[in-house]
C-alpha atoms as a PDB file:
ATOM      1  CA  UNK A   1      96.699 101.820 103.490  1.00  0.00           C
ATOM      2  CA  UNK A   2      96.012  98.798 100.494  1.00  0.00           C
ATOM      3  CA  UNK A   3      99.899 100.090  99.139  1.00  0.00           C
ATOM      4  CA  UNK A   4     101.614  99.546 102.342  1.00  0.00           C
ATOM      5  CA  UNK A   5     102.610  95.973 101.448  1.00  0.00           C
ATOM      6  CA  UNK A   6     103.612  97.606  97.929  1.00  0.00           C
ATOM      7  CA  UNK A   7     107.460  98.730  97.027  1.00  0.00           C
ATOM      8  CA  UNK A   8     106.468 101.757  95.010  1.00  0.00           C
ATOM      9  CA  UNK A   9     110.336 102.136  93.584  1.00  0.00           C
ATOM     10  CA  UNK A  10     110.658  98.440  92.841  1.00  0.00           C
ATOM     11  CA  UNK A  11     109.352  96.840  89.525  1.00  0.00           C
ATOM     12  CA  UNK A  12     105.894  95.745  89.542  1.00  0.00           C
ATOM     13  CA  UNK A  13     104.747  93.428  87.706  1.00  0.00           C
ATOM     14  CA  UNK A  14     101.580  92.930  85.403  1.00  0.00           C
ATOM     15  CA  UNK A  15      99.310  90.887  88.971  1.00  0.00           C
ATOM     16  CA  UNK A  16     100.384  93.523  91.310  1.00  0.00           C
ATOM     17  CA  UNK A  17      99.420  96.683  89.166  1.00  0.00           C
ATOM     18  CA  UNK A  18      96.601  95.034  88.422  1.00  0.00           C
ATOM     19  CA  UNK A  19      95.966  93.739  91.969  1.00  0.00           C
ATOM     20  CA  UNK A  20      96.286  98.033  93.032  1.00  0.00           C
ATOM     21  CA  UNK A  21      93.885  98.878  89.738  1.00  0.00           C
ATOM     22  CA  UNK A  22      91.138  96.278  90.897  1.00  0.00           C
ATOM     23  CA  UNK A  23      91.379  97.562  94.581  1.00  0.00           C
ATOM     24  CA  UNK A  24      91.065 101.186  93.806  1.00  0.00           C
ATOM     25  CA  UNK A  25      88.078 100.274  91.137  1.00  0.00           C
ATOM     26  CA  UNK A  26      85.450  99.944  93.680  1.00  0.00           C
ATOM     27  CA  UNK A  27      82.521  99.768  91.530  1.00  0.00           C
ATOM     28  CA  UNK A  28      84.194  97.796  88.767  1.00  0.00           C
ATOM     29  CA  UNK A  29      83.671  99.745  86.053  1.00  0.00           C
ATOM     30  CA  UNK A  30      87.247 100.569  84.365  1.00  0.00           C
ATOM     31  CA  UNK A  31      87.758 103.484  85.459  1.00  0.00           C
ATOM     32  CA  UNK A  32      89.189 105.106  88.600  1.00  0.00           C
ATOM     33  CA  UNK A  33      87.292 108.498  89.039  1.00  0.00           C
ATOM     34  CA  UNK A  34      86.181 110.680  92.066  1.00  0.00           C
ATOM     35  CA  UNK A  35      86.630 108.999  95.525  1.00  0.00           C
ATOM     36  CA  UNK A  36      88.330 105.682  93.945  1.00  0.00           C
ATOM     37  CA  UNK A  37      90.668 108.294  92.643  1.00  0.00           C
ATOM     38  CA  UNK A  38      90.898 110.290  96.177  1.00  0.00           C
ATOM     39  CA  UNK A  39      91.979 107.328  97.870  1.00  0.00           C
ATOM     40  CA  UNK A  40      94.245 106.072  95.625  1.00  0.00           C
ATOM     41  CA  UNK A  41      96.262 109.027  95.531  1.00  0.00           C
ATOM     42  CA  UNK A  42      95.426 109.693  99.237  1.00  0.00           C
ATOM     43  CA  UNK A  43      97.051 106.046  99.743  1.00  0.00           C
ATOM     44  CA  UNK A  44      99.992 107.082  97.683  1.00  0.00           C
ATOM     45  CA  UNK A  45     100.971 110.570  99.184  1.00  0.00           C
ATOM     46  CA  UNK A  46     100.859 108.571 102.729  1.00  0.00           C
ATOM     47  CA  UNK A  47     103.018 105.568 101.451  1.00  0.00           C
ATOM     48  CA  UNK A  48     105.696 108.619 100.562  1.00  0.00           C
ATOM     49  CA  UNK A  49     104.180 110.279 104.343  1.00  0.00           C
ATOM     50  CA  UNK A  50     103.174 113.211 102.642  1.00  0.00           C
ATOM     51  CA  UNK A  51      99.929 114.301 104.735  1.00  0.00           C
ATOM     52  CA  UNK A  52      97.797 116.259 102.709  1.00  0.00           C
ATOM     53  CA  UNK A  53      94.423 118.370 103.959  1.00  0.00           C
ATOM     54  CA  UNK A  54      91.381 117.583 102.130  1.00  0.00           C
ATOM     55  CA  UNK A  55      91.740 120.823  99.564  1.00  0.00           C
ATOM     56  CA  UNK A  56      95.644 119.750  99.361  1.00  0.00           C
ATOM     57  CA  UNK A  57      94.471 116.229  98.308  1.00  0.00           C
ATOM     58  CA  UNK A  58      91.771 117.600  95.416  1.00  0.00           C
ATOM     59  CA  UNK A  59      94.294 119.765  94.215  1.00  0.00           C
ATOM     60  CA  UNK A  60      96.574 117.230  93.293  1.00  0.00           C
ATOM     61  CA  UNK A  61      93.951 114.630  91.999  1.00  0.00           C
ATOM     62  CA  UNK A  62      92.849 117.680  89.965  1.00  0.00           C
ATOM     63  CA  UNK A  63      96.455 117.992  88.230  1.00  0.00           C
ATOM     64  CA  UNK A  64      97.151 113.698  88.453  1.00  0.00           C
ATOM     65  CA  UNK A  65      93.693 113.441  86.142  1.00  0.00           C
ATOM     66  CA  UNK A  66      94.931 116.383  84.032  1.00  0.00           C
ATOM     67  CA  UNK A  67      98.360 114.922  83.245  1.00  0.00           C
ATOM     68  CA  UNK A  68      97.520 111.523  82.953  1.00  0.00           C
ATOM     69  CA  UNK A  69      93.823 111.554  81.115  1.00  0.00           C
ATOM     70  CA  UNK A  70      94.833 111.512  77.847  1.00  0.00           C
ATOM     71  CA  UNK A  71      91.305 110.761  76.142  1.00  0.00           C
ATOM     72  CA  UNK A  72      90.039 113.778  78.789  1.00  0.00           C
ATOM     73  CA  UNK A  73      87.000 111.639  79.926  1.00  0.00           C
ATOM     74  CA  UNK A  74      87.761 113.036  83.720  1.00  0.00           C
ATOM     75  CA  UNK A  75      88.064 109.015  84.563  1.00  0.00           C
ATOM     76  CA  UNK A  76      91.535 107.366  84.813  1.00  0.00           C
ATOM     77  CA  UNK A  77      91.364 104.121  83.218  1.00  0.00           C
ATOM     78  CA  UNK A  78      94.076 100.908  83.859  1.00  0.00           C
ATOM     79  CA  UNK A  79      96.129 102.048  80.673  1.00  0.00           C
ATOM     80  CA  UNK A  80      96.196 105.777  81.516  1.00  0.00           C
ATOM     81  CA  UNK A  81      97.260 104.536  85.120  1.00  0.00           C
ATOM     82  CA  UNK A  82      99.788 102.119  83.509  1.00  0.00           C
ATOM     83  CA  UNK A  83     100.920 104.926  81.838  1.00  0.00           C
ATOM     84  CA  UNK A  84     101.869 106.421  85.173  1.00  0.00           C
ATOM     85  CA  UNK A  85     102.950 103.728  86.851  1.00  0.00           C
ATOM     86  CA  UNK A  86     105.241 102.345  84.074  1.00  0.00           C
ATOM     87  CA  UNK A  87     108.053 104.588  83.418  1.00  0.00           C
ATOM     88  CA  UNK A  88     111.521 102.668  82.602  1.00  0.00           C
ATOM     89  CA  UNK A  89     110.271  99.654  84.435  1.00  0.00           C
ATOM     90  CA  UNK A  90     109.783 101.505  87.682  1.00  0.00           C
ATOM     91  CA  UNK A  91     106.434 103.203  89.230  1.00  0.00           C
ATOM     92  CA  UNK A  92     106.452 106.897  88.795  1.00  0.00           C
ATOM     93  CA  UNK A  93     106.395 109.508  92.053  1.00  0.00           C
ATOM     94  CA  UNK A  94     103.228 111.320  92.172  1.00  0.00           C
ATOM     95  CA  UNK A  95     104.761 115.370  92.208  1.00  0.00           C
ATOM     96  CA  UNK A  96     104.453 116.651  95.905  1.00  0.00           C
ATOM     97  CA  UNK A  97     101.812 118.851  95.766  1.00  0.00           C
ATOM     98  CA  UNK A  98     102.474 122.551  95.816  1.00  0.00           C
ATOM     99  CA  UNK A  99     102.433 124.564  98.641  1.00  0.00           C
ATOM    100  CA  UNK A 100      98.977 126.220  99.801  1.00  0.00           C
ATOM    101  CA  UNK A 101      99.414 130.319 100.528  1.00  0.00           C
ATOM    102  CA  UNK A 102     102.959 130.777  98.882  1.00  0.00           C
ATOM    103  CA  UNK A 103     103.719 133.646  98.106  1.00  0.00           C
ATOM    104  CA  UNK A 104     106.205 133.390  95.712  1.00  0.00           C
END
């Protein structure tokens, strides 16, 4: 897991969110989108061990890109991450994902 040598409630600063961007941005292009944006979330939910199934894990990348997508592109790019990493100085949680099969 690239984020295991990452404090994800500690400040980061500008090199280390953009060390975890450039990771994550396998084919270079800006953006974070389909499997760049599976693992990364993947990566975070196990940093937090949170084990998600497959379904579990589209589910919530499904609902991250909605939130955070604010030009709706369906691509994450380093501001819109920024935007959830950033909050008060400190990274954001990701929500823990909902429940499959609840009934209530």
């Amino acid at each position: 897991n690239f984020l295991d040598h990452i404090e994800l409630y500690k400040n980061l600063n500008k090199q280390e969110f953009t060390e975890i961007f450039e990771h994550y941005d396998r084919d270079r292009d800006g953006f974070l989108e389909g499997e760049e944006l599976m693992e990364i979330v993947s990566d975070m939910m196990r940093k937090v061990e949170i084990d998600l199934t497959v379904d579990q894990l589209e589910n919530l990348v499904e609902k991250v890109v909605r939130v955070i997508d604010t030009n709706f592109d369906g691509k994450i790019s380093k501001k819109e991450l920024s935007d959830l990493f950033f909050t008060s100085g400190q990274i954001s949680p990701i929500p823990e994902p909902e429940p499959s099969g609840s009934d209530t």
